[in-house]
PDB file of N, CA and C in Angstrom:
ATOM      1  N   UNK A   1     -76.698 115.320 -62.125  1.00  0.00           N
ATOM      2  CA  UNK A   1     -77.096 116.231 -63.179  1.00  0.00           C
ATOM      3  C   UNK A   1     -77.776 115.406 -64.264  1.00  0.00           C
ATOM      4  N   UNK A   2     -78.882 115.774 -64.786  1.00  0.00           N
ATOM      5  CA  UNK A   2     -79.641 115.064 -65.646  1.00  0.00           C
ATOM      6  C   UNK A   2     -78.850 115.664 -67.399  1.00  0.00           C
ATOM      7  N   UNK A   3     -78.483 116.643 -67.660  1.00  0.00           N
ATOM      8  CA  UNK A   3     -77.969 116.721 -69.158  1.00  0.00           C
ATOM      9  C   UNK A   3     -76.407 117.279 -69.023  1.00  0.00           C
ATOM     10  N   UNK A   4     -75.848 116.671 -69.805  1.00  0.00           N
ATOM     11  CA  UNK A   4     -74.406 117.132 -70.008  1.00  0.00           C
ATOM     12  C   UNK A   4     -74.088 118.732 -70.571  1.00  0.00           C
ATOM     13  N   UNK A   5     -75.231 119.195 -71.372  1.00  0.00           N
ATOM     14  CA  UNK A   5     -75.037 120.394 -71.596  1.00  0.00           C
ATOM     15  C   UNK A   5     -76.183 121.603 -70.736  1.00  0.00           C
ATOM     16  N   UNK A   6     -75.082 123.230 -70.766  1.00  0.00           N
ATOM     17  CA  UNK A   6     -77.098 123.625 -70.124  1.00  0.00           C
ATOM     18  C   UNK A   6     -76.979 124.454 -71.662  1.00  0.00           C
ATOM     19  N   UNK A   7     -78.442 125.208 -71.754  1.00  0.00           N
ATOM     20  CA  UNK A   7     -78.696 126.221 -72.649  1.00  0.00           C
ATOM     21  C   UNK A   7     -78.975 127.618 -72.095  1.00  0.00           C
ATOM     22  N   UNK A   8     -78.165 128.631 -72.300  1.00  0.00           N
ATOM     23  CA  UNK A   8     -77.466 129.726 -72.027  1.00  0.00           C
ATOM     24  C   UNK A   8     -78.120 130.730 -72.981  1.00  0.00           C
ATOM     25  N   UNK A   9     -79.160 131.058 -72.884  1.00  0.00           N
ATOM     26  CA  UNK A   9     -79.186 132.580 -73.908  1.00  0.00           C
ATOM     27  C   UNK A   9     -79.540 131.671 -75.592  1.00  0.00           C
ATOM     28  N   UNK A  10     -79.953 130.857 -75.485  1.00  0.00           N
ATOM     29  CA  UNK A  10     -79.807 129.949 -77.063  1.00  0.00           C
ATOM     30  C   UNK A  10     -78.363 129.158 -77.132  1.00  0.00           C
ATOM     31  N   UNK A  11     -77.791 129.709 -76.405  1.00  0.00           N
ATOM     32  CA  UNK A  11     -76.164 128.968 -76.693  1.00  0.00           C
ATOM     33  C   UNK A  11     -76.115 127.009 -75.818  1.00  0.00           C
ATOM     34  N   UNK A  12     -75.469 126.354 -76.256  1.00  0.00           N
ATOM     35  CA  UNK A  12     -75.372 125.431 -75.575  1.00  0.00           C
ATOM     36  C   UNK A  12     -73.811 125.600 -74.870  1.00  0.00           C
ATOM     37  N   UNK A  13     -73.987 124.856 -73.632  1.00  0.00           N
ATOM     38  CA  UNK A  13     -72.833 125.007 -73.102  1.00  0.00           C
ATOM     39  C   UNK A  13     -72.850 123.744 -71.949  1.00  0.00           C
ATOM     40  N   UNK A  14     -71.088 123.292 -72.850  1.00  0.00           N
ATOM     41  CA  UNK A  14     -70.930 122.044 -72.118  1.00  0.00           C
ATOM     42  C   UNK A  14     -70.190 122.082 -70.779  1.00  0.00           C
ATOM     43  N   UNK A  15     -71.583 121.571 -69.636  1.00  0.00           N
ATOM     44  CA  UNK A  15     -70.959 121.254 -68.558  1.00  0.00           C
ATOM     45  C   UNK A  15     -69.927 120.601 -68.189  1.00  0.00           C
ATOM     46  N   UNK A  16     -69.034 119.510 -68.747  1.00  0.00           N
ATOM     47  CA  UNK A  16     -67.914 118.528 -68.401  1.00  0.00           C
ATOM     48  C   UNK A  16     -66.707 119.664 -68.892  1.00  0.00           C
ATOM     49  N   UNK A  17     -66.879 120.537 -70.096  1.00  0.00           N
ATOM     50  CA  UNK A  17     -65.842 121.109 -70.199  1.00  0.00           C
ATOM     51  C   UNK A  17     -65.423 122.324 -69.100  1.00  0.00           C
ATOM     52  N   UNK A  18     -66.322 123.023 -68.796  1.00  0.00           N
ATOM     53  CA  UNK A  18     -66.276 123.662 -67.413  1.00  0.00           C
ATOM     54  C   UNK A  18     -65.608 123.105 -66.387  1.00  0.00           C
ATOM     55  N   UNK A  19     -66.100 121.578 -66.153  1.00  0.00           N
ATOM     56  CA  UNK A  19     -65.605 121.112 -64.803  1.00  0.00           C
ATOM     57  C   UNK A  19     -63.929 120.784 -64.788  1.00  0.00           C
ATOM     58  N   UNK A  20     -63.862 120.284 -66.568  1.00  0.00           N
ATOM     59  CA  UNK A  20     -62.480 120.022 -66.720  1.00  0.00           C
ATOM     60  C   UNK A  20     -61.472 121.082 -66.638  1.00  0.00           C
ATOM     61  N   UNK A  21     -61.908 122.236 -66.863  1.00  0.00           N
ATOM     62  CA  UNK A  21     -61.150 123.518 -67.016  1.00  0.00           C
ATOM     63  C   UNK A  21     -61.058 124.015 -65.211  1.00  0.00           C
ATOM     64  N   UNK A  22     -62.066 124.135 -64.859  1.00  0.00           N
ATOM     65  CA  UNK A  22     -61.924 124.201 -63.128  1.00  0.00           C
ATOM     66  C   UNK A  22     -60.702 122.650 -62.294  1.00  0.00           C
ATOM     67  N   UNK A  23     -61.272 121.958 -62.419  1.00  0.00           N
ATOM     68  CA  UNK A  23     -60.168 120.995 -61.719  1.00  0.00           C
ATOM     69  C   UNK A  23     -58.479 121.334 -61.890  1.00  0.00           C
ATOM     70  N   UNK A  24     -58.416 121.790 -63.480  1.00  0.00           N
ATOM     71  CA  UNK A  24     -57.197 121.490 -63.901  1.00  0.00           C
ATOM     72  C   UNK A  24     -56.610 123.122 -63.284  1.00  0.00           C
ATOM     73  N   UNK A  25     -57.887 123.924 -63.162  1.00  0.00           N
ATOM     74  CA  UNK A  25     -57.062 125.315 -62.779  1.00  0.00           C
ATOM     75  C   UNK A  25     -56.920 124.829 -61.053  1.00  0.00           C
ATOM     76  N   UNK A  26     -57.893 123.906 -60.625  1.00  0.00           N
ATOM     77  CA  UNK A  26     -57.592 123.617 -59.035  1.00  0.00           C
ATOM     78  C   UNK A  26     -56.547 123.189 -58.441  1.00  0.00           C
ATOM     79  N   UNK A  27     -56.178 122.474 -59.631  1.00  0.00           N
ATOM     80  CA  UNK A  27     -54.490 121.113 -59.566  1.00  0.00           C
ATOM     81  C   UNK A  27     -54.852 119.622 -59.800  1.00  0.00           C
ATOM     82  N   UNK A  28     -55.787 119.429 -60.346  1.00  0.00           N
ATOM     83  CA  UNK A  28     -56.179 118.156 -60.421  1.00  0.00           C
ATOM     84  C   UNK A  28     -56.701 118.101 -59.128  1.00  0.00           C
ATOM     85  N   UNK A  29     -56.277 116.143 -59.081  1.00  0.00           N
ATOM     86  CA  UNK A  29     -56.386 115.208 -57.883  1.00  0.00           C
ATOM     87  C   UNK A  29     -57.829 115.070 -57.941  1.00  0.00           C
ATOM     88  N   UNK A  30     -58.120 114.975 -56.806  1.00  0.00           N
ATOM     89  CA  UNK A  30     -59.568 114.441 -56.616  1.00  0.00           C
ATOM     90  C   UNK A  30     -60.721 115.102 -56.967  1.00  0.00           C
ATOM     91  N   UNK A  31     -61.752 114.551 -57.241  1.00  0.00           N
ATOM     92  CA  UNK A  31     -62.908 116.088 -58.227  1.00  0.00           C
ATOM     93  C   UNK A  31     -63.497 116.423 -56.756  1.00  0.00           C
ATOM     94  N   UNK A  32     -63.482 118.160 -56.413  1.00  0.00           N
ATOM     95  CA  UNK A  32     -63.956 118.488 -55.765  1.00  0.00           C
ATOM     96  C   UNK A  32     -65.281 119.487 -56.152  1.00  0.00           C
ATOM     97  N   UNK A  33     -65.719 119.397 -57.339  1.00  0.00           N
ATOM     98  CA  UNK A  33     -66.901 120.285 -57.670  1.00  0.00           C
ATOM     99  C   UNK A  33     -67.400 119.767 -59.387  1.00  0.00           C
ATOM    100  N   UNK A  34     -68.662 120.699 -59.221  1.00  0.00           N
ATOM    101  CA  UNK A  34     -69.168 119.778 -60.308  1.00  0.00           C
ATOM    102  C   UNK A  34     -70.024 121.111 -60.464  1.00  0.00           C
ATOM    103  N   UNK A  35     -69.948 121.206 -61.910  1.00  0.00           N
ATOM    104  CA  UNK A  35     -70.922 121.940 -62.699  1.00  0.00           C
ATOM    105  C   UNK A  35     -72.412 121.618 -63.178  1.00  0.00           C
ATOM    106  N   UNK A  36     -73.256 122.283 -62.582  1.00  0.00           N
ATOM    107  CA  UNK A  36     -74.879 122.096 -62.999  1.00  0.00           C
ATOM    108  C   UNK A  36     -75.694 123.384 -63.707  1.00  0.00           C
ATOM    109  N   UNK A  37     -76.971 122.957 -64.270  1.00  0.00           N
ATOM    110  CA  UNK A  37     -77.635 123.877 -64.578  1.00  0.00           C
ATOM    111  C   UNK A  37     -79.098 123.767 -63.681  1.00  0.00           C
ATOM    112  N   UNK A  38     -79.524 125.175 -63.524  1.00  0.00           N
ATOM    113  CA  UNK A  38     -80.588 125.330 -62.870  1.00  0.00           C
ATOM    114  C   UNK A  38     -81.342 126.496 -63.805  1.00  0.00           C
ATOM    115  N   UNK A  39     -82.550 126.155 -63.736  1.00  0.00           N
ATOM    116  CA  UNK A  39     -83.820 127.236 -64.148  1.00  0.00           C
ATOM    117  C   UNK A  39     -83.698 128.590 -64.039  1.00  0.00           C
ATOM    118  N   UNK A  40     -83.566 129.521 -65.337  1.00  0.00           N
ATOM    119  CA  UNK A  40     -83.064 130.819 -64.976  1.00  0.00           C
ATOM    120  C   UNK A  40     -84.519 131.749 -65.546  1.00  0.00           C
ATOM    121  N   UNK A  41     -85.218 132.701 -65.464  1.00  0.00           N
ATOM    122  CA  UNK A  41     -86.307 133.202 -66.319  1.00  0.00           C
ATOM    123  C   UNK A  41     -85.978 133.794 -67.260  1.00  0.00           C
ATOM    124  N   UNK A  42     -84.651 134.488 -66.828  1.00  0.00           N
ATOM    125  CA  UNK A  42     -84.030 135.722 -67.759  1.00  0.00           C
ATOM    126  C   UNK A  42     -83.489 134.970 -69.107  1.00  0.00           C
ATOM    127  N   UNK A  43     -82.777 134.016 -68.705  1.00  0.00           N
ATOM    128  CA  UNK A  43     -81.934 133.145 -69.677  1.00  0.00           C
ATOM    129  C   UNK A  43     -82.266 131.604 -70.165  1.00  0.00           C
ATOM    130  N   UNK A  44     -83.038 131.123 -69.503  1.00  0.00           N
ATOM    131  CA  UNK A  44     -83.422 129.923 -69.789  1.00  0.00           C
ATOM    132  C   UNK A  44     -82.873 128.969 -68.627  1.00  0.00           C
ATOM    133  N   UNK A  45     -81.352 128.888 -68.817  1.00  0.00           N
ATOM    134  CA  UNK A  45     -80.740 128.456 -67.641  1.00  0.00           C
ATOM    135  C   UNK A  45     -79.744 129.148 -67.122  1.00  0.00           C
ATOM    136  N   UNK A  46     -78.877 129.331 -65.762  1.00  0.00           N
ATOM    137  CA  UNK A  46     -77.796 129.823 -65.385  1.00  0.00           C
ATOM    138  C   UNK A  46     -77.233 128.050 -64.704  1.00  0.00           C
ATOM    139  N   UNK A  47     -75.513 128.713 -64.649  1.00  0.00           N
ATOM    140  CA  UNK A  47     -74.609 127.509 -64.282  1.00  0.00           C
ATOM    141  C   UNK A  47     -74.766 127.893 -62.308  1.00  0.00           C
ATOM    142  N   UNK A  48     -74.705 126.596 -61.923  1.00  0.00           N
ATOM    143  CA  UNK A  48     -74.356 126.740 -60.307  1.00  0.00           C
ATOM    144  C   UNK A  48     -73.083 125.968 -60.333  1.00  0.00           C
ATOM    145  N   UNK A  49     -71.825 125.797 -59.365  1.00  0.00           N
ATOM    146  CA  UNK A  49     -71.150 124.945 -59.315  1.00  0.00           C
ATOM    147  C   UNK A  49     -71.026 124.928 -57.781  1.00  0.00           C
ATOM    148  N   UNK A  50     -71.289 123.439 -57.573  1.00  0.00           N
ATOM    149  CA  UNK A  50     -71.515 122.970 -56.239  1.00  0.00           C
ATOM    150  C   UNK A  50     -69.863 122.314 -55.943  1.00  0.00           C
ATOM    151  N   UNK A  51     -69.406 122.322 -54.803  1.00  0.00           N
ATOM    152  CA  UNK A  51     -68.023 122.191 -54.077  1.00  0.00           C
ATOM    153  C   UNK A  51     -68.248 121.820 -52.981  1.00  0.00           C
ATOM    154  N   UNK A  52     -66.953 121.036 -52.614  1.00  0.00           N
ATOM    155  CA  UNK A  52     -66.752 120.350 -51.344  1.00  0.00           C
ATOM    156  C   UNK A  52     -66.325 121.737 -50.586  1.00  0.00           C
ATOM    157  N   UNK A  53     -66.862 121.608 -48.865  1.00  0.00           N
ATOM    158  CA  UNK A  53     -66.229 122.575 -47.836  1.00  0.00           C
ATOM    159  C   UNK A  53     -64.933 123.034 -48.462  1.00  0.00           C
ATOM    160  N   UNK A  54     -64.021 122.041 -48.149  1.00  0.00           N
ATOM    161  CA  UNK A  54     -62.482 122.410 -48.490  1.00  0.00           C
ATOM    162  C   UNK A  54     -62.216 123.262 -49.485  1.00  0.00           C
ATOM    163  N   UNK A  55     -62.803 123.395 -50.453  1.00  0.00           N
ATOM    164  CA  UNK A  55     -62.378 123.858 -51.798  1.00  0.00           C
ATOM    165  C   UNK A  55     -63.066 125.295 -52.018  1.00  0.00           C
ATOM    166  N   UNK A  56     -63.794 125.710 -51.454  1.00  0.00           N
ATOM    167  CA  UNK A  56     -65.251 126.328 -51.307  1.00  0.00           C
ATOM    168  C   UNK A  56     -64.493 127.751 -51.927  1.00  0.00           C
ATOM    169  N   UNK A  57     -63.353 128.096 -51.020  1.00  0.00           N
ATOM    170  CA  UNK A  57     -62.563 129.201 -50.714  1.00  0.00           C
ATOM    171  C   UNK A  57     -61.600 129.729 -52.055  1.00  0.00           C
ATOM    172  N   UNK A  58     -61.993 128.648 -52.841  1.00  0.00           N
ATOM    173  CA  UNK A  58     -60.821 128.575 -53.505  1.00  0.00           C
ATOM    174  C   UNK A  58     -61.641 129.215 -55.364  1.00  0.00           C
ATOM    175  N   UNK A  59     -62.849 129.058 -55.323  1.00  0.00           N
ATOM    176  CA  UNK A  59     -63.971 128.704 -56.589  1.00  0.00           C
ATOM    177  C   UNK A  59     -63.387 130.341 -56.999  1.00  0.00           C
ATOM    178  N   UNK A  60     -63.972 131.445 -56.755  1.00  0.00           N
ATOM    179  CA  UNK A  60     -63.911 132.822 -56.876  1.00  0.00           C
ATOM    180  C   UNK A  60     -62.511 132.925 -58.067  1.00  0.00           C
ATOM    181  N   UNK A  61     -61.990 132.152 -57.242  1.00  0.00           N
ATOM    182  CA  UNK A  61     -60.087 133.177 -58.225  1.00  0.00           C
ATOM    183  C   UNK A  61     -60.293 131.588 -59.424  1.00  0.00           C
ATOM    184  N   UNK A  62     -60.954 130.482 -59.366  1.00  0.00           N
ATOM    185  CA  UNK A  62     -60.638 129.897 -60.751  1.00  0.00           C
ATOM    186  C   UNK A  62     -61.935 130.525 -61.139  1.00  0.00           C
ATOM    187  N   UNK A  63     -62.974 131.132 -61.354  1.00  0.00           N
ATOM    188  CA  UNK A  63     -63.846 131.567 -62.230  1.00  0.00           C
ATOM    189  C   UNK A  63     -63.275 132.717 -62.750  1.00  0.00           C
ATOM    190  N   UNK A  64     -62.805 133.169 -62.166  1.00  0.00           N
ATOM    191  CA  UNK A  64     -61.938 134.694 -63.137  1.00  0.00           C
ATOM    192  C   UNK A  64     -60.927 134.171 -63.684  1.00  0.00           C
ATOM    193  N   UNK A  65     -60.356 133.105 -63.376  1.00  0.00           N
ATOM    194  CA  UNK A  65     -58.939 132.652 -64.393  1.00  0.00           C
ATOM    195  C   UNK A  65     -59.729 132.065 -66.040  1.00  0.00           C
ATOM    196  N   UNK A  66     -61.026 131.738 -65.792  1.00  0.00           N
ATOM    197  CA  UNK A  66     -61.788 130.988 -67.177  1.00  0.00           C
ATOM    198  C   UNK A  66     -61.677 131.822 -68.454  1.00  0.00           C
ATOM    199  N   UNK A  67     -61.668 132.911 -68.214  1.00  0.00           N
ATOM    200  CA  UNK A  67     -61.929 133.598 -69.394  1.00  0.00           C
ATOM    201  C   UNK A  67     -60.374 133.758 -70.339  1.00  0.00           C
ATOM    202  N   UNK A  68     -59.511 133.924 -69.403  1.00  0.00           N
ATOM    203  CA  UNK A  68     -58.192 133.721 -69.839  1.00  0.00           C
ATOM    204  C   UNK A  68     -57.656 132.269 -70.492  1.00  0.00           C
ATOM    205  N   UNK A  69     -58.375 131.046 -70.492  1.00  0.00           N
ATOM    206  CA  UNK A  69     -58.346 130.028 -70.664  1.00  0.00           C
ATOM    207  C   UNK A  69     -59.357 129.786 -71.899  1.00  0.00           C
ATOM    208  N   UNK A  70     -59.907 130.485 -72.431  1.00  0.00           N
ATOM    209  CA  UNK A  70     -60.378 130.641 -73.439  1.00  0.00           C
ATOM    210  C   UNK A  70     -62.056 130.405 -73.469  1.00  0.00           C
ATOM    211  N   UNK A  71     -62.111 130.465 -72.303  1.00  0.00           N
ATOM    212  CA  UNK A  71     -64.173 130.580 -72.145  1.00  0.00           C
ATOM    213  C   UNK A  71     -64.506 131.441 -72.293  1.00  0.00           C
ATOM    214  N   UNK A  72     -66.004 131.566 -73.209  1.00  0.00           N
ATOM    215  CA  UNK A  72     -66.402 132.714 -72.985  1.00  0.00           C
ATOM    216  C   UNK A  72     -67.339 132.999 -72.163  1.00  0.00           C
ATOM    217  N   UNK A  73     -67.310 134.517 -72.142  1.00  0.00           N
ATOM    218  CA  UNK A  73     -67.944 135.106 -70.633  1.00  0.00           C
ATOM    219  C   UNK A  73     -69.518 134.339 -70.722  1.00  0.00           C
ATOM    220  N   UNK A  74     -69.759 133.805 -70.791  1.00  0.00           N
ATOM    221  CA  UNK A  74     -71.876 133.729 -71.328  1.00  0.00           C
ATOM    222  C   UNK A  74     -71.098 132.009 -70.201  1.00  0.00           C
ATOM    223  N   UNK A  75     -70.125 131.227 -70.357  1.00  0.00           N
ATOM    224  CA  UNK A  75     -69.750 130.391 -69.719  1.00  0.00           C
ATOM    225  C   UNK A  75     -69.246 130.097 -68.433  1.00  0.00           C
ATOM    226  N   UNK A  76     -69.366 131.284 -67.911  1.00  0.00           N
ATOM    227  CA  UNK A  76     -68.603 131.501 -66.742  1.00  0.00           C
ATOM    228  C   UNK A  76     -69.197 131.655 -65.451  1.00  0.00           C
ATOM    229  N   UNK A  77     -69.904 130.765 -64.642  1.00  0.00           N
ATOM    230  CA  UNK A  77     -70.690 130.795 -63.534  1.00  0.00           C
ATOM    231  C   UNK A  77     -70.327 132.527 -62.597  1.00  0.00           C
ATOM    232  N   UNK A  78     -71.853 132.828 -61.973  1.00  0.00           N
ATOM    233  CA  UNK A  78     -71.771 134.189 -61.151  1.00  0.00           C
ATOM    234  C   UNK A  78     -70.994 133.380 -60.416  1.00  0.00           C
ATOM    235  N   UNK A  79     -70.303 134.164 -59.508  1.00  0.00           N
ATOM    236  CA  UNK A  79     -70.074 134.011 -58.228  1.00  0.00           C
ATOM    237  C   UNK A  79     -71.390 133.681 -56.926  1.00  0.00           C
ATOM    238  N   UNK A  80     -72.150 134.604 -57.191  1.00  0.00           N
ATOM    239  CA  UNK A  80     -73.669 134.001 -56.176  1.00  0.00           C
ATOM    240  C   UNK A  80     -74.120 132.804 -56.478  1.00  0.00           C
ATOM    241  N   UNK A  81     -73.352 131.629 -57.560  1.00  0.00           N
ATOM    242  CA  UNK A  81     -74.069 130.325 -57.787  1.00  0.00           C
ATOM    243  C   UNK A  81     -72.631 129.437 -57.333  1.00  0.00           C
ATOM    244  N   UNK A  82     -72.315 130.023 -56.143  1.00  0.00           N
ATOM    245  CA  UNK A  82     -71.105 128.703 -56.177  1.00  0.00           C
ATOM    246  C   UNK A  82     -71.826 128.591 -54.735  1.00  0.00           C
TER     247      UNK A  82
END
């Protein structure tokens, strides 16, 4: 990933805190995914988060736990970008 943050609608939004909030909802241990930004038209950028096979299954139920964890929704990768 070339910048630590993406830009969201004018908003900045930090990628490492995403990833930290996903791992820790995963269980720790080893980093199995990583938060990026890609080229959006609508928004400037949208989040993708790329994952190992193993874990793949698992992305869906920690992106709905984020918001409860105090992210807000504008932070919260689609589901069609995992």
């Amino acid at each position: 990933r070339i910048s630590r943050f993406a830009k969201i609608a004018g908003e900045m939004v930090p990628l490492e805190r995403l990833e930290e909030e996903l791992h820790d909802l995963y269980g720790g241990g080893d980093r199995v995914l990583a938060v990026a930004a890609v080229p959006d038209e609508r928004r400037g950028e949208r989040l993708v988060v790329l994952v190992v096979p193993a874990a793949a299954g698992a992305v869906g139920g920690l992106l709905d736990q984020l918001p409860a964890r105090g992210i807000p929704n504008l932070w919260v990768p689609d589901m069609r970008d995992c």
